[in-house]
PDB file of N, CA and C in Angstrom:
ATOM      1  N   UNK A   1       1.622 -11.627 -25.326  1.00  0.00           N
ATOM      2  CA  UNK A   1       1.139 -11.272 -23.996  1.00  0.00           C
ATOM      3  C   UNK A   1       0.613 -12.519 -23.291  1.00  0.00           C
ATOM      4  N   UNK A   2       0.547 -12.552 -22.092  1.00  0.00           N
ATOM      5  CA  UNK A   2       0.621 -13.944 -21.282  1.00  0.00           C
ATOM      6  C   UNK A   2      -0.503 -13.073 -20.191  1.00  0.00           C
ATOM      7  N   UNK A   3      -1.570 -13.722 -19.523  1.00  0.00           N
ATOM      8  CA  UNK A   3      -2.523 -13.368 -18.874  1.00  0.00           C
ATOM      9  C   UNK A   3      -2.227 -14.017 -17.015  1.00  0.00           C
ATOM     10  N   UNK A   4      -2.407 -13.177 -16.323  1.00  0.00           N
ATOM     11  CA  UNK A   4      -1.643 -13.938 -15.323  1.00  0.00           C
ATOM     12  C   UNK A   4      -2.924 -13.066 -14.368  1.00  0.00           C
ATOM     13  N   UNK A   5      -3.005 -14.027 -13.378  1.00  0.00           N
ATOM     14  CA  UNK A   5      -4.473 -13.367 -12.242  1.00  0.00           C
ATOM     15  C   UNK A   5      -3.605 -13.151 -10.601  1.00  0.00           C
ATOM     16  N   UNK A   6      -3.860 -11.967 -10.474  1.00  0.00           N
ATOM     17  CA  UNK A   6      -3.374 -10.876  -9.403  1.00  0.00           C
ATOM     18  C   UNK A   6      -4.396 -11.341  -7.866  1.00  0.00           C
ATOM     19  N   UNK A   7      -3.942 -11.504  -6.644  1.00  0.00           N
ATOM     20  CA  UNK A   7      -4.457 -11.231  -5.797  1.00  0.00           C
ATOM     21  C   UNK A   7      -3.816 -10.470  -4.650  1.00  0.00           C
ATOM     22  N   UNK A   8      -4.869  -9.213  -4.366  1.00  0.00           N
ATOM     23  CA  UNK A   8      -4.429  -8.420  -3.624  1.00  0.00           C
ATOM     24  C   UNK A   8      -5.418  -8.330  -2.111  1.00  0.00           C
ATOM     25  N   UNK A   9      -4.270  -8.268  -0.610  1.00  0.00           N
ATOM     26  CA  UNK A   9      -4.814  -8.860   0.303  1.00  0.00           C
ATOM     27  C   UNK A   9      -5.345  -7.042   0.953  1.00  0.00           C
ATOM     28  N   UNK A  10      -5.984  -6.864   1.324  1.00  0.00           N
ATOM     29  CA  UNK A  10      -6.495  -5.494   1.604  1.00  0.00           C
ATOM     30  C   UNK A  10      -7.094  -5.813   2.904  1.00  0.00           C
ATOM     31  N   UNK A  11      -7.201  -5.417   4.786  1.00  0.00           N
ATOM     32  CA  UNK A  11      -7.429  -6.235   5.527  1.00  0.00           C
ATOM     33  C   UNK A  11      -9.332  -5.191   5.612  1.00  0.00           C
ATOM     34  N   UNK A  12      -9.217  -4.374   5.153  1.00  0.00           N
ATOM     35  CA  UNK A  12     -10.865  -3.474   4.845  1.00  0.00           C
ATOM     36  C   UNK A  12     -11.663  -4.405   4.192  1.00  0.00           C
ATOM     37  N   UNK A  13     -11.470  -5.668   3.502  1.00  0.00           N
ATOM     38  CA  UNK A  13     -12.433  -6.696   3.008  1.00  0.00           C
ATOM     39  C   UNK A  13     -11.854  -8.167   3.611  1.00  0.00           C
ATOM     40  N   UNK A  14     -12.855  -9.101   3.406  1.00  0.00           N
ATOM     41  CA  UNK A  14     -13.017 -10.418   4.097  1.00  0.00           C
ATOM     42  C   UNK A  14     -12.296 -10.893   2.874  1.00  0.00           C
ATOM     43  N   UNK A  15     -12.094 -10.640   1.470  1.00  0.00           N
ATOM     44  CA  UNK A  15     -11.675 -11.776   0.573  1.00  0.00           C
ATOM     45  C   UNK A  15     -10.632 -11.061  -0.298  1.00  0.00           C
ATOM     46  N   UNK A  16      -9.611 -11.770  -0.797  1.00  0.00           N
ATOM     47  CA  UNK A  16      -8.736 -11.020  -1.708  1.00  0.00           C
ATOM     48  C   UNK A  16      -9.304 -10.117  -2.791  1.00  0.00           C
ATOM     49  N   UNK A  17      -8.691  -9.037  -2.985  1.00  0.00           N
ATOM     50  CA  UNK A  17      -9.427  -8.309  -4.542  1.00  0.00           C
ATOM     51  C   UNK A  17      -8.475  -9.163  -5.834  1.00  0.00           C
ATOM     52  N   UNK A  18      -9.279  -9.479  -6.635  1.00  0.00           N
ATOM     53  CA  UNK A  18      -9.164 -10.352  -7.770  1.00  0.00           C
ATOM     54  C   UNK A  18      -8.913  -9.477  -9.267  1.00  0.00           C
ATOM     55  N   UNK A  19      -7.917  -9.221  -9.761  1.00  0.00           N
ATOM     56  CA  UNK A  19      -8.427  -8.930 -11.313  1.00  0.00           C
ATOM     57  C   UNK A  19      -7.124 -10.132 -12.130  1.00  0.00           C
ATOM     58  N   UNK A  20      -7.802  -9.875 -13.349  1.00  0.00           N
ATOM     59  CA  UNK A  20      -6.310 -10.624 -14.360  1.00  0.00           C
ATOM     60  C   UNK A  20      -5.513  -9.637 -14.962  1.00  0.00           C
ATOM     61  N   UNK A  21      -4.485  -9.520 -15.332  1.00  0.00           N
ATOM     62  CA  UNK A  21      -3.831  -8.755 -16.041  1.00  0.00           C
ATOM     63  C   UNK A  21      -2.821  -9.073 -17.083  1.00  0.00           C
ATOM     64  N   UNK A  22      -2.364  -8.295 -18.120  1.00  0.00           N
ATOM     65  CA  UNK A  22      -1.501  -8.897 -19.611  1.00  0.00           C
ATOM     66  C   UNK A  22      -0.265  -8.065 -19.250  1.00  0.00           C
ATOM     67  N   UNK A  23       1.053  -9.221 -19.209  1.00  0.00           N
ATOM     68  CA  UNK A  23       2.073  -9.009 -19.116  1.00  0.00           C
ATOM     69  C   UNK A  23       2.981  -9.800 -20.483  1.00  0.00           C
ATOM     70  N   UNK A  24       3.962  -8.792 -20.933  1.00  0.00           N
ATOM     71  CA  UNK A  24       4.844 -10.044 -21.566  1.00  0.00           C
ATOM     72  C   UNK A  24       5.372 -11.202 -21.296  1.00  0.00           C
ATOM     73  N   UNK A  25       5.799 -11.034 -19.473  1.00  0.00           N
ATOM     74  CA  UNK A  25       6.486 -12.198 -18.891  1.00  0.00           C
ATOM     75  C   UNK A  25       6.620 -12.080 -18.080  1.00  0.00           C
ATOM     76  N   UNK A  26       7.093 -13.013 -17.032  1.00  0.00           N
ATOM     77  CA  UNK A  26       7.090 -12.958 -15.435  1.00  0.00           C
ATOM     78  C   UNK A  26       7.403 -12.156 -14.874  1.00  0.00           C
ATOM     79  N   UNK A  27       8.484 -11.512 -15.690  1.00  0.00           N
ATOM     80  CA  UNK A  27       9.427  -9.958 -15.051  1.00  0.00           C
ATOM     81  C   UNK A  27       8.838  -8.986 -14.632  1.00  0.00           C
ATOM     82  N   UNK A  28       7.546  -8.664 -15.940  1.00  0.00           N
ATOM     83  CA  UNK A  28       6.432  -7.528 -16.063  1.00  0.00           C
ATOM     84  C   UNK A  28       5.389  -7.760 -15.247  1.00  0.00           C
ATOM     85  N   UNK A  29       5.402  -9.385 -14.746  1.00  0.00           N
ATOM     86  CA  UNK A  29       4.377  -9.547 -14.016  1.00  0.00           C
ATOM     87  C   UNK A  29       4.580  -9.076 -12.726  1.00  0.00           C
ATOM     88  N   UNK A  30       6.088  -9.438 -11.990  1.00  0.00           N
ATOM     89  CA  UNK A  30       6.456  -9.466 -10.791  1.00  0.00           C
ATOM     90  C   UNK A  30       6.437  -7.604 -10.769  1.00  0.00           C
ATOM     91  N   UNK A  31       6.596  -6.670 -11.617  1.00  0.00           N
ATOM     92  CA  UNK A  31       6.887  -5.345 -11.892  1.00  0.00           C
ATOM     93  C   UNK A  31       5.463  -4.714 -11.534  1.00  0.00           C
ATOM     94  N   UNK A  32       4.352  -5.553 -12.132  1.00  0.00           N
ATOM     95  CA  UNK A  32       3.133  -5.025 -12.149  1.00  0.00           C
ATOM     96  C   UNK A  32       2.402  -5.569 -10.242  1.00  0.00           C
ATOM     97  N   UNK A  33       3.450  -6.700  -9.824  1.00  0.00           N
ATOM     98  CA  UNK A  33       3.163  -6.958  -8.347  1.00  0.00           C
ATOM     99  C   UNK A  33       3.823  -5.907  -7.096  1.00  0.00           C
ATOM    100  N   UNK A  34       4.491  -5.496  -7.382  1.00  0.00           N
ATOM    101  CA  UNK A  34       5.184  -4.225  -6.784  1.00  0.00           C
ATOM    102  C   UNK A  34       4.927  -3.388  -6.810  1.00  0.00           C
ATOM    103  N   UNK A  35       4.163  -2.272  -8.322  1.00  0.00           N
ATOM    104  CA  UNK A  35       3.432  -1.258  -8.275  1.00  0.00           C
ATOM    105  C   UNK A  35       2.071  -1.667  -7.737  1.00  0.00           C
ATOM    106  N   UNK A  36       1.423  -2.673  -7.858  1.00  0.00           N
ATOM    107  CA  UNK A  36       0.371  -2.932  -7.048  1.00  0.00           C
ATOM    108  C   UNK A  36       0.149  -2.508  -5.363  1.00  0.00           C
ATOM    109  N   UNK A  37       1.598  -3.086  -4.696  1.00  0.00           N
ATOM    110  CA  UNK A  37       1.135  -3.263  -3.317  1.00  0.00           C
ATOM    111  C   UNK A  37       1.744  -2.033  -2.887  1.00  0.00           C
ATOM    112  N   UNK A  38       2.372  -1.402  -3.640  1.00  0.00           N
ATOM    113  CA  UNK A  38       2.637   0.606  -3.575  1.00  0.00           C
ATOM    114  C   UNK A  38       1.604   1.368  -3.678  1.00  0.00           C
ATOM    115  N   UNK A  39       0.333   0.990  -4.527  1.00  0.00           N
ATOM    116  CA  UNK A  39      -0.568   1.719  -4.688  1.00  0.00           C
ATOM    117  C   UNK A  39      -1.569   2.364  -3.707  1.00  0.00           C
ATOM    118  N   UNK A  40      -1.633   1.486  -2.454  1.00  0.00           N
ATOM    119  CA  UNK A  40      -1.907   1.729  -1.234  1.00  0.00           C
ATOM    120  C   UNK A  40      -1.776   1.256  -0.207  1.00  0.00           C
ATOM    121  N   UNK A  41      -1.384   2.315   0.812  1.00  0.00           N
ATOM    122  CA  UNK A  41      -0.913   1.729   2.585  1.00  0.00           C
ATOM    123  C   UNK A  41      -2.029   0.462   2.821  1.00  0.00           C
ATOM    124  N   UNK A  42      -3.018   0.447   2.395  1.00  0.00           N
ATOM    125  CA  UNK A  42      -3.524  -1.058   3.193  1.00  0.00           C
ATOM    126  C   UNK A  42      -3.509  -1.791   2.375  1.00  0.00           C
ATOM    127  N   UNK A  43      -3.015  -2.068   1.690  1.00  0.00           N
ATOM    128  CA  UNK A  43      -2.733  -3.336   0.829  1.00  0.00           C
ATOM    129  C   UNK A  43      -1.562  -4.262   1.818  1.00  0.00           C
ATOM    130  N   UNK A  44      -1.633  -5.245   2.576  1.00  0.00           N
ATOM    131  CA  UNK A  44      -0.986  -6.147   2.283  1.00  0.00           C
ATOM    132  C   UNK A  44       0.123  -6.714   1.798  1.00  0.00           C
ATOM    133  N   UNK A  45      -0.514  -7.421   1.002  1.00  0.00           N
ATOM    134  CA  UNK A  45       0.031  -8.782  -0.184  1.00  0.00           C
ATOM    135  C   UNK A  45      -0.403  -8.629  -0.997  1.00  0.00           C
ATOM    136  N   UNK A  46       0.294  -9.169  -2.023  1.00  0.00           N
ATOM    137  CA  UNK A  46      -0.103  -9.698  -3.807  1.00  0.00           C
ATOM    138  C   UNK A  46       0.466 -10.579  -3.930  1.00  0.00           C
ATOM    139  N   UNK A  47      -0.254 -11.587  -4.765  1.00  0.00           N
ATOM    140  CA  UNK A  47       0.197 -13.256  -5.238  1.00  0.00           C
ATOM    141  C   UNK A  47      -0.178 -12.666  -6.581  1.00  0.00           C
ATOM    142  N   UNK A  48       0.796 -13.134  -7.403  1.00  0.00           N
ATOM    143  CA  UNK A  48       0.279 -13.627  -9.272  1.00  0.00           C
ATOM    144  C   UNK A  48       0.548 -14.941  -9.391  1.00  0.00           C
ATOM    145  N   UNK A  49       0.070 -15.319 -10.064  1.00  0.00           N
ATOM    146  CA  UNK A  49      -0.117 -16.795 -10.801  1.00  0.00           C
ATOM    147  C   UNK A  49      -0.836 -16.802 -12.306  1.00  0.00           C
ATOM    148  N   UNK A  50      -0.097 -17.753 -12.901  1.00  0.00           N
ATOM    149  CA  UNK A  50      -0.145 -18.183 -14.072  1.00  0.00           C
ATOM    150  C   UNK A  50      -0.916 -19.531 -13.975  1.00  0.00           C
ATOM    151  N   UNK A  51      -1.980 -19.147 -14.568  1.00  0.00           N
ATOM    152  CA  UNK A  51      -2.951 -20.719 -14.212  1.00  0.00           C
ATOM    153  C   UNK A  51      -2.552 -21.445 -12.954  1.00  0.00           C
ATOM    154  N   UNK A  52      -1.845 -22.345 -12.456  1.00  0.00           N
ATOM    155  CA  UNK A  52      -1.633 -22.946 -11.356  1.00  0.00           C
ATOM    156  C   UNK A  52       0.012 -22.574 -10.649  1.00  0.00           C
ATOM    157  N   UNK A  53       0.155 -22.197 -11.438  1.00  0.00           N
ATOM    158  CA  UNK A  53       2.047 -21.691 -10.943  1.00  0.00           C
ATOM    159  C   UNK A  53       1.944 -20.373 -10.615  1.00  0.00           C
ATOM    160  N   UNK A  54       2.224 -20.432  -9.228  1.00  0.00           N
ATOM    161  CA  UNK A  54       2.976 -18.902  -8.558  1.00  0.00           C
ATOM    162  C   UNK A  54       3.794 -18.110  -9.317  1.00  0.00           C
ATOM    163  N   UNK A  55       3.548 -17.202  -9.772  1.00  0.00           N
ATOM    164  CA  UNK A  55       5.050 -16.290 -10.320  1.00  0.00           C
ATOM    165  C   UNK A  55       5.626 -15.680  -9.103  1.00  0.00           C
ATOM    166  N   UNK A  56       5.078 -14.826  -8.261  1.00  0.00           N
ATOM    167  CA  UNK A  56       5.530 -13.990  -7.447  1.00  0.00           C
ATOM    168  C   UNK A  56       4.776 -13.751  -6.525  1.00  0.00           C
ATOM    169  N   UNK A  57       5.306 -12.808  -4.986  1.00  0.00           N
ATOM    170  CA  UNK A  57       4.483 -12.809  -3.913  1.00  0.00           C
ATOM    171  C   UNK A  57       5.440 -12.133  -3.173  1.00  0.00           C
ATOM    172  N   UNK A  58       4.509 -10.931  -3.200  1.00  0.00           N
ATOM    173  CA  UNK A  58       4.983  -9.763  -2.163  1.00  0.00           C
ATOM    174  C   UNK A  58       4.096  -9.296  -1.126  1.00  0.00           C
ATOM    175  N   UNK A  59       4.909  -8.635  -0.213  1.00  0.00           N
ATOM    176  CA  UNK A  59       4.096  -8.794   1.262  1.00  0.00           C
ATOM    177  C   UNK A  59       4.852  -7.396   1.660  1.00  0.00           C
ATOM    178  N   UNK A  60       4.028  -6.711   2.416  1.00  0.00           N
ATOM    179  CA  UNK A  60       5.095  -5.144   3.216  1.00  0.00           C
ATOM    180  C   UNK A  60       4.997  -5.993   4.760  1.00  0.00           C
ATOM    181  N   UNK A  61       5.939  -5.751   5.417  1.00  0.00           N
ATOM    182  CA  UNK A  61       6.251  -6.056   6.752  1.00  0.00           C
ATOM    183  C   UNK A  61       5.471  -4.856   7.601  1.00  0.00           C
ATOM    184  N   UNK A  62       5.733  -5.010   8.973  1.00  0.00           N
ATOM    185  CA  UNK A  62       5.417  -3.809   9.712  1.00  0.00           C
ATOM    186  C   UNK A  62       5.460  -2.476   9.421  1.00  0.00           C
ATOM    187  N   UNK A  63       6.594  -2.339   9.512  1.00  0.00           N
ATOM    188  CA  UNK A  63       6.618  -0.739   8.911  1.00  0.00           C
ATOM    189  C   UNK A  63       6.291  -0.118   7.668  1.00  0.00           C
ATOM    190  N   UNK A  64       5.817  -0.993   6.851  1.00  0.00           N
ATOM    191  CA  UNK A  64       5.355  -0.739   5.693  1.00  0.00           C
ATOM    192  C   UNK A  64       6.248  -1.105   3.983  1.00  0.00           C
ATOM    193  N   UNK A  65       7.395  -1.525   4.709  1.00  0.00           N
ATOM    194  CA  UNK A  65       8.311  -1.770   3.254  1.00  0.00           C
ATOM    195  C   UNK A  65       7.920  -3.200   2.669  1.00  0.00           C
ATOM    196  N   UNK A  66       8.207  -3.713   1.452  1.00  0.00           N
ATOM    197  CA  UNK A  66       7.765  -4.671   0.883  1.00  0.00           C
ATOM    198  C   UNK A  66       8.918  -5.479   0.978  1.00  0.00           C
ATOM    199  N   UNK A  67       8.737  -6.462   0.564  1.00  0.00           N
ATOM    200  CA  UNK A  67       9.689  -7.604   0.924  1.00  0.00           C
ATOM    201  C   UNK A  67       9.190  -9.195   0.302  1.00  0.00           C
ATOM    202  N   UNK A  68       9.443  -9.633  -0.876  1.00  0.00           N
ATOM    203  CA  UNK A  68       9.267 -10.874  -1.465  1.00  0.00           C
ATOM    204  C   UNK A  68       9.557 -11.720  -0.894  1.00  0.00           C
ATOM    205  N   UNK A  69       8.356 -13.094  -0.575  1.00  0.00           N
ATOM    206  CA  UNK A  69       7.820 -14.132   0.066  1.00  0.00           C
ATOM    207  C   UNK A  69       7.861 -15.068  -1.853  1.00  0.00           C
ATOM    208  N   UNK A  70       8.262 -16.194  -0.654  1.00  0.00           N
ATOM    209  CA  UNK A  70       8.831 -17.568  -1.076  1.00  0.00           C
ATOM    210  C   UNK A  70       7.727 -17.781  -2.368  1.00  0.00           C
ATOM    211  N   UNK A  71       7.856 -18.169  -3.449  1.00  0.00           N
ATOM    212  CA  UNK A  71       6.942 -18.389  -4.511  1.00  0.00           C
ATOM    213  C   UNK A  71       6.722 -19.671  -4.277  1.00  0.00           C
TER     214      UNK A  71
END
């Protein structure tokens, strides 16, 4: 398991919500970034990163669908 730290952009707070989470690998990570920003209409964005390296970064557009931003 590989520990990778989640930020989720929510515009109801001034600062990202922060947790870490255990994935096998980037795949599970990017998997666990998608059910994230599904979990609720005001969510934003989610960035994961692995100590200093981006894994992934998803964003919903206007209408609400998600859509992966440049790592």
């Amino acid at each position: 398991m590989r520990l990778y730290m989640v930020y989720v952009e929510d515009p109801r707070y001034s600062t990202p919500h922060f947790f870490v989470a255990k994935a096998d690998d980037d795949e599970a990570a990017r998997r666990l970034a998608q059910a994230q920003l599904a979990a609720s209409d005001h969510y934003r964005s989610v960035d994961v990163f692995e100590d200093d390296r981006r894994v992934c970064a998803f964003a919903k557009t206007a209408d609400g669908a998600p859509v992966e931003r440049e790592a």
